[in-house]
PDB file of N, CA and C in Angstrom:
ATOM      1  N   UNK A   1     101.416 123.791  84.939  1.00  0.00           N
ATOM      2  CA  UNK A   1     100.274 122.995  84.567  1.00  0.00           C
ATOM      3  C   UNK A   1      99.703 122.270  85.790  1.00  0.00           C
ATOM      4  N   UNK A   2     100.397 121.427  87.020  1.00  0.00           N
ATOM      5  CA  UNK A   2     100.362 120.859  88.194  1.00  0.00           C
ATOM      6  C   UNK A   2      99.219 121.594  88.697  1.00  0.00           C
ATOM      7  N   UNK A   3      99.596 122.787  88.655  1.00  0.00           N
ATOM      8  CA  UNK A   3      98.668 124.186  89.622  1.00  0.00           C
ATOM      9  C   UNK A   3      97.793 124.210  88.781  1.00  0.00           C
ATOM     10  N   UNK A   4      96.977 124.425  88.238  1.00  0.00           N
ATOM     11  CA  UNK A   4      96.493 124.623  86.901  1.00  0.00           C
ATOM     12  C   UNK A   4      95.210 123.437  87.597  1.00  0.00           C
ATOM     13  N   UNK A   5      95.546 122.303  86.844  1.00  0.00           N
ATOM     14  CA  UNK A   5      94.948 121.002  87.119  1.00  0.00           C
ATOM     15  C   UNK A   5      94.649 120.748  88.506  1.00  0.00           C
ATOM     16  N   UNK A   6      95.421 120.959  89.945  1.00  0.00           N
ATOM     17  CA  UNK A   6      94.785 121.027  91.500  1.00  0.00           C
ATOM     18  C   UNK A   6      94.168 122.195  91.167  1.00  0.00           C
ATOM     19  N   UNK A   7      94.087 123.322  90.781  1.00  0.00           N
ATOM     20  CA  UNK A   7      92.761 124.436  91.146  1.00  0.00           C
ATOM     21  C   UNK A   7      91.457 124.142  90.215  1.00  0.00           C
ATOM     22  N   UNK A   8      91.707 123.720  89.470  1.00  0.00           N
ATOM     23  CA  UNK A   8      90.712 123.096  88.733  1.00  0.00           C
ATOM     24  C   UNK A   8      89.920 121.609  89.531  1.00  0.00           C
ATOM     25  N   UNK A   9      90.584 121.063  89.738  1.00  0.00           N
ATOM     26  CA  UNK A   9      90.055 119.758  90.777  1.00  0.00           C
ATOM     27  C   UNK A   9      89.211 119.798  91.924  1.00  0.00           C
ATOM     28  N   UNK A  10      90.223 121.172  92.470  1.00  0.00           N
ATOM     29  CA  UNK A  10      89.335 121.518  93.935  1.00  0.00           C
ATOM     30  C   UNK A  10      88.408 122.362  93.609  1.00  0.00           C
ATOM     31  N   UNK A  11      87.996 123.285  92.819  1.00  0.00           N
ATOM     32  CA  UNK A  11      87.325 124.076  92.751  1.00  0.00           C
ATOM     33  C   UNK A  11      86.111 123.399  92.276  1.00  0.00           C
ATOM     34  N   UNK A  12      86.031 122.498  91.106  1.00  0.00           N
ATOM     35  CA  UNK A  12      85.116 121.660  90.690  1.00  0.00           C
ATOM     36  C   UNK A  12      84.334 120.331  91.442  1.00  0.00           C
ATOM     37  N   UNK A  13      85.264 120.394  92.639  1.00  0.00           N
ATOM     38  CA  UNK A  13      85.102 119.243  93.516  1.00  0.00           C
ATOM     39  C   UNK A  13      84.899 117.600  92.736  1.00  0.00           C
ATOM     40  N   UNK A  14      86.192 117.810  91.913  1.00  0.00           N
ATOM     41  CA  UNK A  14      86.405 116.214  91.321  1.00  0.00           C
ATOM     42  C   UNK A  14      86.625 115.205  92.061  1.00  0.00           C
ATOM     43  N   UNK A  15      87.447 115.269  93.002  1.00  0.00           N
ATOM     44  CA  UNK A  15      87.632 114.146  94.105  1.00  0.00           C
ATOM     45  C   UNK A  15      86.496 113.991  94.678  1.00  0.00           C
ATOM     46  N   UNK A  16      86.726 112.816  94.563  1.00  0.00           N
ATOM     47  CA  UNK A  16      85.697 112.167  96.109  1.00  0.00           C
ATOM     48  C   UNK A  16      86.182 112.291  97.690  1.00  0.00           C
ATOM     49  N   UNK A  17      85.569 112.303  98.042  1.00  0.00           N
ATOM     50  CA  UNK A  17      85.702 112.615  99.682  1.00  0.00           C
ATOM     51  C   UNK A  17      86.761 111.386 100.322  1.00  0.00           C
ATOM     52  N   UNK A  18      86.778 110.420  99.615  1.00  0.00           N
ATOM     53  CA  UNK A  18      87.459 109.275  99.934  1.00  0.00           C
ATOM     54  C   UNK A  18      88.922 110.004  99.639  1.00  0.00           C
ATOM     55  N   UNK A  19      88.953 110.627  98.666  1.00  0.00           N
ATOM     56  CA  UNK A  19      90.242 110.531  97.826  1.00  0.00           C
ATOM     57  C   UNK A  19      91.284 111.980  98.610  1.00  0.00           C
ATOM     58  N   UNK A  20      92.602 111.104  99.154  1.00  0.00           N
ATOM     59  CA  UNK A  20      93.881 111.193 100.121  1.00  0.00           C
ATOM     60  C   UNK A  20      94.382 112.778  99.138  1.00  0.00           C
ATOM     61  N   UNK A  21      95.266 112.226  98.044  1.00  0.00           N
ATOM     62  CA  UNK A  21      96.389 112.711  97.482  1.00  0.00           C
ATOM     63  C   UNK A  21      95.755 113.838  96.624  1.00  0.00           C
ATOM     64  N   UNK A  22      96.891 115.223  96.808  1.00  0.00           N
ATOM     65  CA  UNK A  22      96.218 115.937  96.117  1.00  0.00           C
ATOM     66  C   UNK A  22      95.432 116.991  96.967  1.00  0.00           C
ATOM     67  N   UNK A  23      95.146 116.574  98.016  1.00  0.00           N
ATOM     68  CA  UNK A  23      94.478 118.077  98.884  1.00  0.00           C
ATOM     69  C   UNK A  23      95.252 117.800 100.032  1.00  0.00           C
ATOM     70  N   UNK A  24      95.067 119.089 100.461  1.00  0.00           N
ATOM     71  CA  UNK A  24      95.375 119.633 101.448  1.00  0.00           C
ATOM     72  C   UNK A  24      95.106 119.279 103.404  1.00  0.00           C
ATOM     73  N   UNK A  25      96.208 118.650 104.073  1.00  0.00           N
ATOM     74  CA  UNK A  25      95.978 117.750 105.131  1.00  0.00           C
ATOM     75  C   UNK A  25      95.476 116.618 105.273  1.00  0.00           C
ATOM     76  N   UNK A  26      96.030 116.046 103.520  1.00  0.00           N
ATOM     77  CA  UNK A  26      95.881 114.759 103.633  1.00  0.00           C
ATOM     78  C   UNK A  26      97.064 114.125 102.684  1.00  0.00           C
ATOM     79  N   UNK A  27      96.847 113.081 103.159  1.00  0.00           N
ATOM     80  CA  UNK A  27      98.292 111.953 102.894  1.00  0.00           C
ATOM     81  C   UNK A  27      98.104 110.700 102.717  1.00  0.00           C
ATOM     82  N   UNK A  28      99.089 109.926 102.046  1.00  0.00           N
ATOM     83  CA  UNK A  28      98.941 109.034 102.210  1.00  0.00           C
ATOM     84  C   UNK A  28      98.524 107.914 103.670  1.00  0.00           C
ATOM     85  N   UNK A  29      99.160 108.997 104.566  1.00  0.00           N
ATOM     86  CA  UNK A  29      98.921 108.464 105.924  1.00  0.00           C
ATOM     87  C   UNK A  29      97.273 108.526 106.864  1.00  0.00           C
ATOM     88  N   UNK A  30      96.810 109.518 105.993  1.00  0.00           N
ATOM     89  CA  UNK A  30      95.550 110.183 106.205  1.00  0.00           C
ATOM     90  C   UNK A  30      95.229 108.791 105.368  1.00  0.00           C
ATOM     91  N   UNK A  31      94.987 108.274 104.460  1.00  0.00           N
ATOM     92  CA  UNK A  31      94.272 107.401 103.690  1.00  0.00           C
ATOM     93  C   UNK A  31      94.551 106.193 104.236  1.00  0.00           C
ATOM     94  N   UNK A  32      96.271 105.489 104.543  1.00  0.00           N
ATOM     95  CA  UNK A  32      95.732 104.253 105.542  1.00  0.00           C
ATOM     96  C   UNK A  32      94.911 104.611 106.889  1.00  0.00           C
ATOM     97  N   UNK A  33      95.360 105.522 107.897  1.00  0.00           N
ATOM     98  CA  UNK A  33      94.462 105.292 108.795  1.00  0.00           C
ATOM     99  C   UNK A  33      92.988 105.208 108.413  1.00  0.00           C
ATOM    100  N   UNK A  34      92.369 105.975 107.928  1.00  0.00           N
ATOM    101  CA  UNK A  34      91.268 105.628 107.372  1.00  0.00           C
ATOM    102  C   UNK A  34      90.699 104.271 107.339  1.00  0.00           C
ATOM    103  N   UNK A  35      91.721 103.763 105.910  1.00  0.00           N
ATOM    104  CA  UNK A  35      91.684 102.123 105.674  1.00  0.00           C
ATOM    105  C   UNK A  35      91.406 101.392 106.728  1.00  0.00           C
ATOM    106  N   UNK A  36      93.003 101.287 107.770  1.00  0.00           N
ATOM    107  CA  UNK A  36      92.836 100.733 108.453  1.00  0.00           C
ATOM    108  C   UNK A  36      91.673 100.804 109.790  1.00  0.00           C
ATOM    109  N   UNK A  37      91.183 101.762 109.568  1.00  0.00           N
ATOM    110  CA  UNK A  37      90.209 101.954 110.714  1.00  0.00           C
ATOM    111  C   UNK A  37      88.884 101.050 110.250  1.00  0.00           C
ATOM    112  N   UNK A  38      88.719 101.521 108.621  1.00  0.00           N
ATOM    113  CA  UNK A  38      87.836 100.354 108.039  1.00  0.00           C
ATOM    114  C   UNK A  38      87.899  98.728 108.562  1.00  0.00           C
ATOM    115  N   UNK A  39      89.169  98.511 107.996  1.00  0.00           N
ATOM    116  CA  UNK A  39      89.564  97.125 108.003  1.00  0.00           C
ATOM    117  C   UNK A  39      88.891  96.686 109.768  1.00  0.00           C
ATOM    118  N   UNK A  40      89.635  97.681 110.962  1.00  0.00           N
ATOM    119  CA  UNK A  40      89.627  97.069 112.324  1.00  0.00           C
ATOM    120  C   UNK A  40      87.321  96.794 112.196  1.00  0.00           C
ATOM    121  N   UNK A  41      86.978  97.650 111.675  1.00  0.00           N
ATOM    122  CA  UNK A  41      85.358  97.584 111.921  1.00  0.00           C
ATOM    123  C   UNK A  41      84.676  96.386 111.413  1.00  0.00           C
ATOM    124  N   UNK A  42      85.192  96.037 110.236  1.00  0.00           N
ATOM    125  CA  UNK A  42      85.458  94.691 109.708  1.00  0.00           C
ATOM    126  C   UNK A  42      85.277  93.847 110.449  1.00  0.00           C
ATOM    127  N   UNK A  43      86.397  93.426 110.891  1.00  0.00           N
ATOM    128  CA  UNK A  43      86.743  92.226 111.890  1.00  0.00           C
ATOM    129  C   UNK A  43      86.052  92.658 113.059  1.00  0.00           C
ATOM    130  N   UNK A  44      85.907  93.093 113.656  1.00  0.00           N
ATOM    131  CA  UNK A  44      85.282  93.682 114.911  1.00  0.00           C
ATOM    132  C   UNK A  44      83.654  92.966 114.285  1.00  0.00           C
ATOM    133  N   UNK A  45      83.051  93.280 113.586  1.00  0.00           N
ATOM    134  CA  UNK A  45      81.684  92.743 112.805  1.00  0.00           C
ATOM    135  C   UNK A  45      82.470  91.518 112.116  1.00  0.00           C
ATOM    136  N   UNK A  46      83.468  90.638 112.408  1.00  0.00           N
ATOM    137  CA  UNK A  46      83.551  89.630 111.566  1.00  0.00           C
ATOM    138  C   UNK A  46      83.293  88.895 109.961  1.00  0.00           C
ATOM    139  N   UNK A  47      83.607  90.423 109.956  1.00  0.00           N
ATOM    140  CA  UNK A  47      83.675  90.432 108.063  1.00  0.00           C
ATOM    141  C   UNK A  47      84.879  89.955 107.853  1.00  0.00           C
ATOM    142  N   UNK A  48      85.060  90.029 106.298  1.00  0.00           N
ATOM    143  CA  UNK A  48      86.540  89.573 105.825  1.00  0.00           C
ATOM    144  C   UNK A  48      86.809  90.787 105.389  1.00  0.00           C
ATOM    145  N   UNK A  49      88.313  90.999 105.101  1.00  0.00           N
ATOM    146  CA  UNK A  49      88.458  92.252 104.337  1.00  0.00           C
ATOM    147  C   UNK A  49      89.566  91.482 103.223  1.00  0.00           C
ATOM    148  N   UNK A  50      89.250  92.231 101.774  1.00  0.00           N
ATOM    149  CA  UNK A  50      89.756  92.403 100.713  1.00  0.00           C
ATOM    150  C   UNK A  50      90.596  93.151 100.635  1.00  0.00           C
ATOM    151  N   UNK A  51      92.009  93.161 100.235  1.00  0.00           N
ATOM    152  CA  UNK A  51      92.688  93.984  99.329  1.00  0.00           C
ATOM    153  C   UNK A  51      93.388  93.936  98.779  1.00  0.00           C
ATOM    154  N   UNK A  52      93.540  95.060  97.279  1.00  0.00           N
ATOM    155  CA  UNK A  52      94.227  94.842  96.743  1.00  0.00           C
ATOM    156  C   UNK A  52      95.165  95.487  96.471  1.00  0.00           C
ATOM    157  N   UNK A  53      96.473  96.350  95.676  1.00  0.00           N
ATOM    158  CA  UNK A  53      97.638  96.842  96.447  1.00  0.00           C
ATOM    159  C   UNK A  53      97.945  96.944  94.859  1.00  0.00           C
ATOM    160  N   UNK A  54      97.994  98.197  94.388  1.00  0.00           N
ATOM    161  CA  UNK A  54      98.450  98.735  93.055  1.00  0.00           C
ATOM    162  C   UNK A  54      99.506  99.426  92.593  1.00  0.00           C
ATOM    163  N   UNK A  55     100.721  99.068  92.597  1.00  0.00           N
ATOM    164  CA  UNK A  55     101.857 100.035  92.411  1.00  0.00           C
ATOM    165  C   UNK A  55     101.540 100.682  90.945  1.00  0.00           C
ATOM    166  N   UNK A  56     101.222 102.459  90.385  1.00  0.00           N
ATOM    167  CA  UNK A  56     101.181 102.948  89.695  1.00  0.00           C
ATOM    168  C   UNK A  56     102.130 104.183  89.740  1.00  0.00           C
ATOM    169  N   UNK A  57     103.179 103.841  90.037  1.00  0.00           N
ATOM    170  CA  UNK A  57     104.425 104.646  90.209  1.00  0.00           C
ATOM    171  C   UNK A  57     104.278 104.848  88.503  1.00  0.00           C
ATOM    172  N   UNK A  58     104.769 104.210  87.356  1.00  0.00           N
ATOM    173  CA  UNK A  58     104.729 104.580  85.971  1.00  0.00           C
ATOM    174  C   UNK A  58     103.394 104.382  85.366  1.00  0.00           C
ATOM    175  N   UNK A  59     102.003 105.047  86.161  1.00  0.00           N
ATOM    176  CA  UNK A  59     100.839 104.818  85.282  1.00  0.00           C
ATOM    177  C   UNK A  59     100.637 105.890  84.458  1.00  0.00           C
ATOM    178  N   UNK A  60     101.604 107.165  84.697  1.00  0.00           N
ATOM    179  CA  UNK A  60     101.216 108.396  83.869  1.00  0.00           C
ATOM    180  C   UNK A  60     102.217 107.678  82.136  1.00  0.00           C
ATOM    181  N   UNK A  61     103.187 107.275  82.118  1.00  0.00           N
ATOM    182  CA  UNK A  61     103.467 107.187  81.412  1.00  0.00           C
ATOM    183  C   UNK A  61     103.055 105.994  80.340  1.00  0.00           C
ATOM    184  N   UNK A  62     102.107 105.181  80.712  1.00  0.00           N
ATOM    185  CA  UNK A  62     101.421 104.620  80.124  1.00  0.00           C
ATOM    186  C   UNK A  62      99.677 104.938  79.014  1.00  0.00           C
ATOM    187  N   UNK A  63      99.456 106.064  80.163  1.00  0.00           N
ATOM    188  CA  UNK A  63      98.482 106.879  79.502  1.00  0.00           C
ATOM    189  C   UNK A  63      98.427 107.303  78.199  1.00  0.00           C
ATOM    190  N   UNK A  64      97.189 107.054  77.254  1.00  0.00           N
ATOM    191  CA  UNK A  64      97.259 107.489  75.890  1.00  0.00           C
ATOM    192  C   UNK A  64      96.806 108.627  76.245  1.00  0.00           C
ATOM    193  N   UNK A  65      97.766 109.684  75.610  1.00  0.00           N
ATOM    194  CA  UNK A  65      97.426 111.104  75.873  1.00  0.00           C
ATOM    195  C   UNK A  65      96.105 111.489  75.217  1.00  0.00           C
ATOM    196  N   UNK A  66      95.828 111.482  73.390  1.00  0.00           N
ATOM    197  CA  UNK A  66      94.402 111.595  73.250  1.00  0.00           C
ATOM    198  C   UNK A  66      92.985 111.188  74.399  1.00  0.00           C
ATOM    199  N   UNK A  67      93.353 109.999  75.144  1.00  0.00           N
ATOM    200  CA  UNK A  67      92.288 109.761  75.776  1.00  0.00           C
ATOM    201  C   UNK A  67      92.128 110.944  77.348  1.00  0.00           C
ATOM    202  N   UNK A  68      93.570 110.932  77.650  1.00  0.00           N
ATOM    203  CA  UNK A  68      93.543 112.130  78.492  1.00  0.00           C
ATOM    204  C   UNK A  68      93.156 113.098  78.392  1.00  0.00           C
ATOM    205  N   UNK A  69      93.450 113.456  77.179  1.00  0.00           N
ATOM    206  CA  UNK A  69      92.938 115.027  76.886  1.00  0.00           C
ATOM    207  C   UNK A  69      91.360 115.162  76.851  1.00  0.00           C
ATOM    208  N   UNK A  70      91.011 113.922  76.287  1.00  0.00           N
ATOM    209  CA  UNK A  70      89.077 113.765  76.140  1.00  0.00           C
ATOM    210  C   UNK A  70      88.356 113.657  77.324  1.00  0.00           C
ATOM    211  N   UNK A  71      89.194 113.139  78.569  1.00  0.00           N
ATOM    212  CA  UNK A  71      89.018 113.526  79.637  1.00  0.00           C
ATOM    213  C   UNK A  71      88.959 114.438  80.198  1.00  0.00           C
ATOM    214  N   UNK A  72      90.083 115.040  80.312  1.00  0.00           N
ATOM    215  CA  UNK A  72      89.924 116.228  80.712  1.00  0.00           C
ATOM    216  C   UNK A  72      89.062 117.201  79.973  1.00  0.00           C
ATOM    217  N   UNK A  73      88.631 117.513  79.015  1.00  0.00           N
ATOM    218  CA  UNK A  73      87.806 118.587  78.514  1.00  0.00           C
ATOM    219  C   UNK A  73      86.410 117.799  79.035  1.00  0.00           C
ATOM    220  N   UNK A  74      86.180 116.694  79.001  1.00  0.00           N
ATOM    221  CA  UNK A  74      85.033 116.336  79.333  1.00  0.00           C
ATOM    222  C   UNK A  74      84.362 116.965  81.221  1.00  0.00           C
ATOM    223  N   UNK A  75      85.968 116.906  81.607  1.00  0.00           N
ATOM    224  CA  UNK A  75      85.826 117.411  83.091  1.00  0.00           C
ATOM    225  C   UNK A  75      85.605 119.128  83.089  1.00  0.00           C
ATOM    226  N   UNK A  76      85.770 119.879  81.770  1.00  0.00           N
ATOM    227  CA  UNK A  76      85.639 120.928  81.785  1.00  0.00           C
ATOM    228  C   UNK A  76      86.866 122.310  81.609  1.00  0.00           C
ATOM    229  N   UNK A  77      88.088 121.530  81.406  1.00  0.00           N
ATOM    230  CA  UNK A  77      89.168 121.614  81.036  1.00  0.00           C
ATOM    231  C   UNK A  77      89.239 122.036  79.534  1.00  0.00           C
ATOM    232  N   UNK A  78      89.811 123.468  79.417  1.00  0.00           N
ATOM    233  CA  UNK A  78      89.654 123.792  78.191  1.00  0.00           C
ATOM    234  C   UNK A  78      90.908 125.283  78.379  1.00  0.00           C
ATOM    235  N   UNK A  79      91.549 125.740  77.126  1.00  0.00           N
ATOM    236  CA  UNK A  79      92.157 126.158  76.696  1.00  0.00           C
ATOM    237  C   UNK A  79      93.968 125.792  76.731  1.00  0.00           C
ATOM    238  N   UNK A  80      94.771 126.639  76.967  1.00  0.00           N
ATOM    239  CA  UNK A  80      96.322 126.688  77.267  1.00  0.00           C
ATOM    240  C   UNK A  80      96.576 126.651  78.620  1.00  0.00           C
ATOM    241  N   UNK A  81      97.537 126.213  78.692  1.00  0.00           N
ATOM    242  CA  UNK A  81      98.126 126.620  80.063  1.00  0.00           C
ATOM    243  C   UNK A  81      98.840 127.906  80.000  1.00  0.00           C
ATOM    244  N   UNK A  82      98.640 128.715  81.251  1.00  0.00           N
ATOM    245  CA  UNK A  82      99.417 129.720  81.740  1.00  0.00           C
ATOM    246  C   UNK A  82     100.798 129.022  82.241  1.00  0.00           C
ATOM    247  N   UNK A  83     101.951 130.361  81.804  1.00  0.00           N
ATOM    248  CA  UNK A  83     102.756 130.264  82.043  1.00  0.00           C
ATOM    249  C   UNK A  83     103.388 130.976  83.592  1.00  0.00           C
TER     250      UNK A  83
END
């Protein structure tokens, strides 16, 4: 199903360009530098920077599956999974 759902993602181009996890030559490490490259431009222009810091290690299991599923078909997601 994993495979299934990334070929479907990339092919549809669901992610945003922002978004690390999930493709290919990118990482979490790919996403702080990023950040942090933000953050240094920031201060460099004497902005402030915001953040905020979300541990969703158990957010799948919080998910109401009906609403998932309405999601996903809404994204275009439709039939069984291959085995």
């Amino acid at each position: 199903m994993h495979g299934q759902i990334l070929n479907f993602i990339l092919e549809n181009n669901v992610l945003t360009k922002n978004q690390s996890a999930f493709r290919k030559l990118n990482s979490t490490i790919t996403s702080l530098i990023g950040t942090t490259d933000y953050w240094y431009e920031n201060i460099d222009s004497k902005k402030l920077n915001l953040t905020i810091f979300l541990d969703l290690r158990k957010a799948f299991d919080t998910v109401d599956h009906e609403i998932m599923i309405k999601k996903l078909w809404k994204y275009g997601m439709r039939g069984n999974t291959e085995s």
